[in-house]
PDB file of N, CA and C in Angstrom:
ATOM      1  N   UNK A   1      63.443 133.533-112.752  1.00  0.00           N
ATOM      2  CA  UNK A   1      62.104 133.719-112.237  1.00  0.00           C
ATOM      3  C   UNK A   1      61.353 134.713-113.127  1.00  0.00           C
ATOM      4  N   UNK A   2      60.564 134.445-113.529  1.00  0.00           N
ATOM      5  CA  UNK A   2      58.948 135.163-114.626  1.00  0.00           C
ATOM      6  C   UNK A   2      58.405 135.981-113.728  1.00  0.00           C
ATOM      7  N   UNK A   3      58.751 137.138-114.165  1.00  0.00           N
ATOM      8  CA  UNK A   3      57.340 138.284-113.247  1.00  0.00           C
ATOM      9  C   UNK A   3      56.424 137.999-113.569  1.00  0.00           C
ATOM     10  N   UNK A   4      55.067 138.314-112.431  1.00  0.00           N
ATOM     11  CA  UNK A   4      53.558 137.871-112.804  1.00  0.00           C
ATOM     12  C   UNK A   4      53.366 139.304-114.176  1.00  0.00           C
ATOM     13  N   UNK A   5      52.403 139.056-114.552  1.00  0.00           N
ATOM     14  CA  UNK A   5      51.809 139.889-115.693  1.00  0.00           C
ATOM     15  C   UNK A   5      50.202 140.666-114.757  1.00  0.00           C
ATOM     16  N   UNK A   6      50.386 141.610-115.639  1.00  0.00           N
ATOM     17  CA  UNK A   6      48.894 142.864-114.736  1.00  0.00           C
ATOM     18  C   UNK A   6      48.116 142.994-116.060  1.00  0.00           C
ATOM     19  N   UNK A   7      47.264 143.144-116.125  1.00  0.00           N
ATOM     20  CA  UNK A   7      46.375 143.934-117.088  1.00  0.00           C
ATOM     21  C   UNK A   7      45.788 145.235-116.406  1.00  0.00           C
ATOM     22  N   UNK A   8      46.167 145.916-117.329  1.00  0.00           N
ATOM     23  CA  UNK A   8      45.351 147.495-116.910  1.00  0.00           C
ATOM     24  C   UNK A   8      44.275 148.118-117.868  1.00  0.00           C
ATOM     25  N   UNK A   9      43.571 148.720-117.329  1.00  0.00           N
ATOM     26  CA  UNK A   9      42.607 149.323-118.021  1.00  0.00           C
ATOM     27  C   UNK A   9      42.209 150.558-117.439  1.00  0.00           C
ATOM     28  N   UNK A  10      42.076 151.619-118.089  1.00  0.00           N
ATOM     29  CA  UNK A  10      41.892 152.764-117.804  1.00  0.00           C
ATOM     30  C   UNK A  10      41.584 153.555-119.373  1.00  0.00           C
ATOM     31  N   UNK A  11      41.643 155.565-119.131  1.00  0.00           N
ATOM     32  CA  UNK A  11      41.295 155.978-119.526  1.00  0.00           C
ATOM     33  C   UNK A  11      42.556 156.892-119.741  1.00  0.00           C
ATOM     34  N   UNK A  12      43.242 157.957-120.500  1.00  0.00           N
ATOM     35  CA  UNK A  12      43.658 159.067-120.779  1.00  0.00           C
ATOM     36  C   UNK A  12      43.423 159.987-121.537  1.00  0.00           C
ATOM     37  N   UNK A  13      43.967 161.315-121.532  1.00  0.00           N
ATOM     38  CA  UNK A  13      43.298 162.183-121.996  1.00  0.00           C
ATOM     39  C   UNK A  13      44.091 162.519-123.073  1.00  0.00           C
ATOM     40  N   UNK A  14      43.680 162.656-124.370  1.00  0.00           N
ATOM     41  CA  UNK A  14      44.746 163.594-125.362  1.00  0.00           C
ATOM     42  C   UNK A  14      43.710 164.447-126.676  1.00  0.00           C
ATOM     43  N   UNK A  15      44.025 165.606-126.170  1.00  0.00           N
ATOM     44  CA  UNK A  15      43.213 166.349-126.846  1.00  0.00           C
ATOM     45  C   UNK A  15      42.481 166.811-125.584  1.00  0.00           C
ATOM     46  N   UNK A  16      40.997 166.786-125.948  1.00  0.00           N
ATOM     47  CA  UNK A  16      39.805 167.122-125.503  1.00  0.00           C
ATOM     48  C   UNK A  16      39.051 165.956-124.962  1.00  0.00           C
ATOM     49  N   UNK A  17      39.813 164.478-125.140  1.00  0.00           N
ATOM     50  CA  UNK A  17      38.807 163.436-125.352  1.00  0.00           C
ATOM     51  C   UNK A  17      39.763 162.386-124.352  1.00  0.00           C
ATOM     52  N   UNK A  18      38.998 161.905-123.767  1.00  0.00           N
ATOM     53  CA  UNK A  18      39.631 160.564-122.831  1.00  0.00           C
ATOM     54  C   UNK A  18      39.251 159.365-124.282  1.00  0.00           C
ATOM     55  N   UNK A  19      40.762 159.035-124.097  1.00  0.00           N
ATOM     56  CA  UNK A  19      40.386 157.581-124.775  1.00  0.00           C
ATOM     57  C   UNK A  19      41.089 156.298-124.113  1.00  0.00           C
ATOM     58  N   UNK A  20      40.093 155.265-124.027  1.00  0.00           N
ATOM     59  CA  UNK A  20      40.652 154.470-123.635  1.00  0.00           C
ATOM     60  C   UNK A  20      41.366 153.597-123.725  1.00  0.00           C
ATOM     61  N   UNK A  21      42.585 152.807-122.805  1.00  0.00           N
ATOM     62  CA  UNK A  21      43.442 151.983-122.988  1.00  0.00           C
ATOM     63  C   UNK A  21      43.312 150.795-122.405  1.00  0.00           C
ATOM     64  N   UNK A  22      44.018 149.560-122.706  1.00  0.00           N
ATOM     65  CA  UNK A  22      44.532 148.080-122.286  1.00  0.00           C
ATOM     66  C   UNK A  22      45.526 147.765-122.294  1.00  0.00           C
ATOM     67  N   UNK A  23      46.324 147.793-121.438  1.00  0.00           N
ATOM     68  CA  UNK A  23      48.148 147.271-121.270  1.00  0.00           C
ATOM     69  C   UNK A  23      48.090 145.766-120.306  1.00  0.00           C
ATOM     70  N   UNK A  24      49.086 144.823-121.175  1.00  0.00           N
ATOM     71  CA  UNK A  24      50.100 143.712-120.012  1.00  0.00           C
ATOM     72  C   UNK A  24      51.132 144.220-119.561  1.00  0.00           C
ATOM     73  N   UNK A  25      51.477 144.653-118.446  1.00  0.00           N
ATOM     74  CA  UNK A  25      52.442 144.585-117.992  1.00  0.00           C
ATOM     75  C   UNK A  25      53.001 143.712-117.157  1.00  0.00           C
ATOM     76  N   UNK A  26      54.331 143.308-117.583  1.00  0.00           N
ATOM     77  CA  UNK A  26      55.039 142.748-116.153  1.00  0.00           C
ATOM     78  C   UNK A  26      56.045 143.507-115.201  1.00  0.00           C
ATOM     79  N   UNK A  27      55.413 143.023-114.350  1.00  0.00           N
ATOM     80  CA  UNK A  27      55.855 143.782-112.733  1.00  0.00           C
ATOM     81  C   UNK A  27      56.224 142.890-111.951  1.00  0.00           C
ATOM     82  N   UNK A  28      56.634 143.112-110.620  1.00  0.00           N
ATOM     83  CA  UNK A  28      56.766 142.133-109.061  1.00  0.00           C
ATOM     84  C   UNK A  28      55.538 142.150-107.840  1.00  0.00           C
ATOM     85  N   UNK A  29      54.455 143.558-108.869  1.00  0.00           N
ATOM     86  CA  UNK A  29      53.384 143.402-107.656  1.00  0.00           C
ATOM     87  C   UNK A  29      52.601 144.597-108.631  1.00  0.00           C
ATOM     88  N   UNK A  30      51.173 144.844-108.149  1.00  0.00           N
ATOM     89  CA  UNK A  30      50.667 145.524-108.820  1.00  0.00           C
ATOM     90  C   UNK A  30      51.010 146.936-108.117  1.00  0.00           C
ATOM     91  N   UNK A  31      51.519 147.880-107.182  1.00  0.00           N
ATOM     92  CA  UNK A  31      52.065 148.847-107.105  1.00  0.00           C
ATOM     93  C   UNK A  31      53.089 149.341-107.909  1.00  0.00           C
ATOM     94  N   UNK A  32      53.784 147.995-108.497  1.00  0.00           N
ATOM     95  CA  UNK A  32      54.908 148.480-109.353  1.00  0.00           C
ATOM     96  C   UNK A  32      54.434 148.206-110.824  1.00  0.00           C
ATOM     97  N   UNK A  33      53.379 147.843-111.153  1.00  0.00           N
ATOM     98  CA  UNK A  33      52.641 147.645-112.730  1.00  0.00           C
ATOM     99  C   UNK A  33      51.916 149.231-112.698  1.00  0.00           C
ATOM    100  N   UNK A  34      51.600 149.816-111.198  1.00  0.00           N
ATOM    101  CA  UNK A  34      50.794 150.706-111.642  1.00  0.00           C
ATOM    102  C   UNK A  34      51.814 152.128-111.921  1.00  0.00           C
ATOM    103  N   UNK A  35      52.931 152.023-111.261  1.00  0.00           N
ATOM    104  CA  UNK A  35      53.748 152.913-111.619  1.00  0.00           C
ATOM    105  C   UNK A  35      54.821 152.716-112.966  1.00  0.00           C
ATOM    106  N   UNK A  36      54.686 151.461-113.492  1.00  0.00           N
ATOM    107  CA  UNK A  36      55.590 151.143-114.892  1.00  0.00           C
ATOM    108  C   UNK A  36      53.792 151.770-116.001  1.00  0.00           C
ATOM    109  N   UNK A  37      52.887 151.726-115.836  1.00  0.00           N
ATOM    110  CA  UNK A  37      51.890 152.120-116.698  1.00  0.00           C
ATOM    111  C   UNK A  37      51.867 153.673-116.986  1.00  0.00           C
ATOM    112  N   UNK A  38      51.904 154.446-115.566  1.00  0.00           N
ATOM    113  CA  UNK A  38      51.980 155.887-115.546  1.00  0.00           C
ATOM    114  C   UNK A  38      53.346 156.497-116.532  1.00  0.00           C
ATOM    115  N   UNK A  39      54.772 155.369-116.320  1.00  0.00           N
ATOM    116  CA  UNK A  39      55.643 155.913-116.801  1.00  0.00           C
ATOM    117  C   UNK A  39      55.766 155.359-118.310  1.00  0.00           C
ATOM    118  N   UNK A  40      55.026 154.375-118.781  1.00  0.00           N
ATOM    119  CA  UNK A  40      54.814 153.861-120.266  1.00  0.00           C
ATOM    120  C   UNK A  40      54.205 154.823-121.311  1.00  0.00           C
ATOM    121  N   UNK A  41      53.116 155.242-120.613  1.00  0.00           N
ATOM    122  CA  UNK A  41      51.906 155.867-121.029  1.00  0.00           C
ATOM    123  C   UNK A  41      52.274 157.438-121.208  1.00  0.00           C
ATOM    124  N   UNK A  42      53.131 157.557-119.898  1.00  0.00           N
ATOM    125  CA  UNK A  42      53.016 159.381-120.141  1.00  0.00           C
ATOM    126  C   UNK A  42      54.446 159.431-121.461  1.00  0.00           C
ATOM    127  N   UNK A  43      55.474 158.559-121.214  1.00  0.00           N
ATOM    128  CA  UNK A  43      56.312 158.570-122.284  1.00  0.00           C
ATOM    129  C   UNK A  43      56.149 158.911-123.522  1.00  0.00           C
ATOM    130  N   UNK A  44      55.800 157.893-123.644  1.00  0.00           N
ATOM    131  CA  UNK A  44      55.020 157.489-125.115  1.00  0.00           C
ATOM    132  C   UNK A  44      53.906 158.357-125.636  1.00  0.00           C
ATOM    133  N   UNK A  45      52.964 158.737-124.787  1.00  0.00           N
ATOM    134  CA  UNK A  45      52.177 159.868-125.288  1.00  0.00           C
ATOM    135  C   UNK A  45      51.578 161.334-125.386  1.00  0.00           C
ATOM    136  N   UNK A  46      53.389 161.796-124.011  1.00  0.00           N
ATOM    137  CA  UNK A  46      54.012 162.745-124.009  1.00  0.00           C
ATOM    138  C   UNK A  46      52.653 163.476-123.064  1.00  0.00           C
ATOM    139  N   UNK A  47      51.924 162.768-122.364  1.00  0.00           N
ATOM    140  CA  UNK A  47      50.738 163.469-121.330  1.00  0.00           C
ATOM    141  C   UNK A  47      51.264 163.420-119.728  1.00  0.00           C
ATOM    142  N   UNK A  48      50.893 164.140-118.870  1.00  0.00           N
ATOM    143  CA  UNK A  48      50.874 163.919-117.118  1.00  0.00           C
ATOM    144  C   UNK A  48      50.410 162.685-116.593  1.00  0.00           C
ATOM    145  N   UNK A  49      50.752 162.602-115.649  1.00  0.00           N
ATOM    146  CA  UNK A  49      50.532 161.067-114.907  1.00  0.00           C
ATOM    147  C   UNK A  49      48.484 161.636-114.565  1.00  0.00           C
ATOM    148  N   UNK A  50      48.443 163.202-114.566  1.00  0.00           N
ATOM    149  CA  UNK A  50      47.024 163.291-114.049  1.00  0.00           C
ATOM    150  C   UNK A  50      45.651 163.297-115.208  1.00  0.00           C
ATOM    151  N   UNK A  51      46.598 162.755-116.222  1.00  0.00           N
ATOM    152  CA  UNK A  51      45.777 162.983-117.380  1.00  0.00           C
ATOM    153  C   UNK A  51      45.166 161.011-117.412  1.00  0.00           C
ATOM    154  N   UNK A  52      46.148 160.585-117.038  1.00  0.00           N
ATOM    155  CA  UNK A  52      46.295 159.041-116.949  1.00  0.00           C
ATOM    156  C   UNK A  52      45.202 158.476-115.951  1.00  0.00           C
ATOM    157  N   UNK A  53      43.922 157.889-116.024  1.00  0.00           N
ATOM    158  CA  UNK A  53      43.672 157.100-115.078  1.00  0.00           C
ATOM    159  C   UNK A  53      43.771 155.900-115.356  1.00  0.00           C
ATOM    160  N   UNK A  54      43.410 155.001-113.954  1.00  0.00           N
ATOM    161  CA  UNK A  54      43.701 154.058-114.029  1.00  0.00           C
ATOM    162  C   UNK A  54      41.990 153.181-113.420  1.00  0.00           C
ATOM    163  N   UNK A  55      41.083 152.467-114.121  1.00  0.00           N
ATOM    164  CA  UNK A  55      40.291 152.057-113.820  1.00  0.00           C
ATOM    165  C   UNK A  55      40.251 150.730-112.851  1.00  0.00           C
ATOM    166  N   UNK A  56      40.848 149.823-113.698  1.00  0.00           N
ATOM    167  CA  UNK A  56      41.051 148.385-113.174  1.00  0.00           C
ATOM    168  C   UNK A  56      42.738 147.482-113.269  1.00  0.00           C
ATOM    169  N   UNK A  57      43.362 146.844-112.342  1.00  0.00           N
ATOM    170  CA  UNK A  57      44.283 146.191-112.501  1.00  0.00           C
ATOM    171  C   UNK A  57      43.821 144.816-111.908  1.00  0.00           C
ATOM    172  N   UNK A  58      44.582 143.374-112.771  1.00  0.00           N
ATOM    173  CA  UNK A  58      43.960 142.583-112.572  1.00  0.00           C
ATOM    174  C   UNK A  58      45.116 141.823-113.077  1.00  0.00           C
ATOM    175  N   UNK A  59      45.397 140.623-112.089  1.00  0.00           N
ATOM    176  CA  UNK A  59      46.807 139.288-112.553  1.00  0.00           C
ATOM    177  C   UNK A  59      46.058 138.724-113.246  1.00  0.00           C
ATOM    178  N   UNK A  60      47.066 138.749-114.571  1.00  0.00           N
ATOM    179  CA  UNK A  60      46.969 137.543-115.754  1.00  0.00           C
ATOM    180  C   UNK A  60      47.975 136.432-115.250  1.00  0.00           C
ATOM    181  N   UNK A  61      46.801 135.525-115.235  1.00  0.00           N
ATOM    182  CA  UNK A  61      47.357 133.604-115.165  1.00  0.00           C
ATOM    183  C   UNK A  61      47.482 132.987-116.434  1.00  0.00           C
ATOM    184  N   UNK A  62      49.025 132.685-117.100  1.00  0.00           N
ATOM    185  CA  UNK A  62      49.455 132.414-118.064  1.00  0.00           C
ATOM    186  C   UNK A  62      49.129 131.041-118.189  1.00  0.00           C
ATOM    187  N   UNK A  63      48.663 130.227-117.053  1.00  0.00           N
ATOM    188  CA  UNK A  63      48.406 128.766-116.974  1.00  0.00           C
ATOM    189  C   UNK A  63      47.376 128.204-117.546  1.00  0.00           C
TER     190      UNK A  63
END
């Protein structure tokens, strides 16, 4: 079974400056895309989950 796919869009902060982002993620629901984004994002760019927003999440239809 294929997890659905999320698109996210939001903003984070590094530096002084929000810049913005676009991620696919796959998840089992968008509660769990929005918590695999917080933990992608802060990883990877070594920031707080409060530096992270999150503007829009939205299912991508691969069909």
């Amino acid at each position: 079974m294929e997890l659905p796919e999320f698109e996210i869009r939001g903003a984070m902060k590094i530096g002084d400056e929000w810049k913005p982002y676009t991620k696919v993620i796959s998840a089992p629901n968008e509660a769990q895309a929005r918590e695999r984004i917080y933990t992608l994002m802060g990883s990877k760019h070594r920031i707080e989950r409060r530096l992270i927003k999150i503007e829009s999440i939205k299912s991508v239809n691969g069909e």
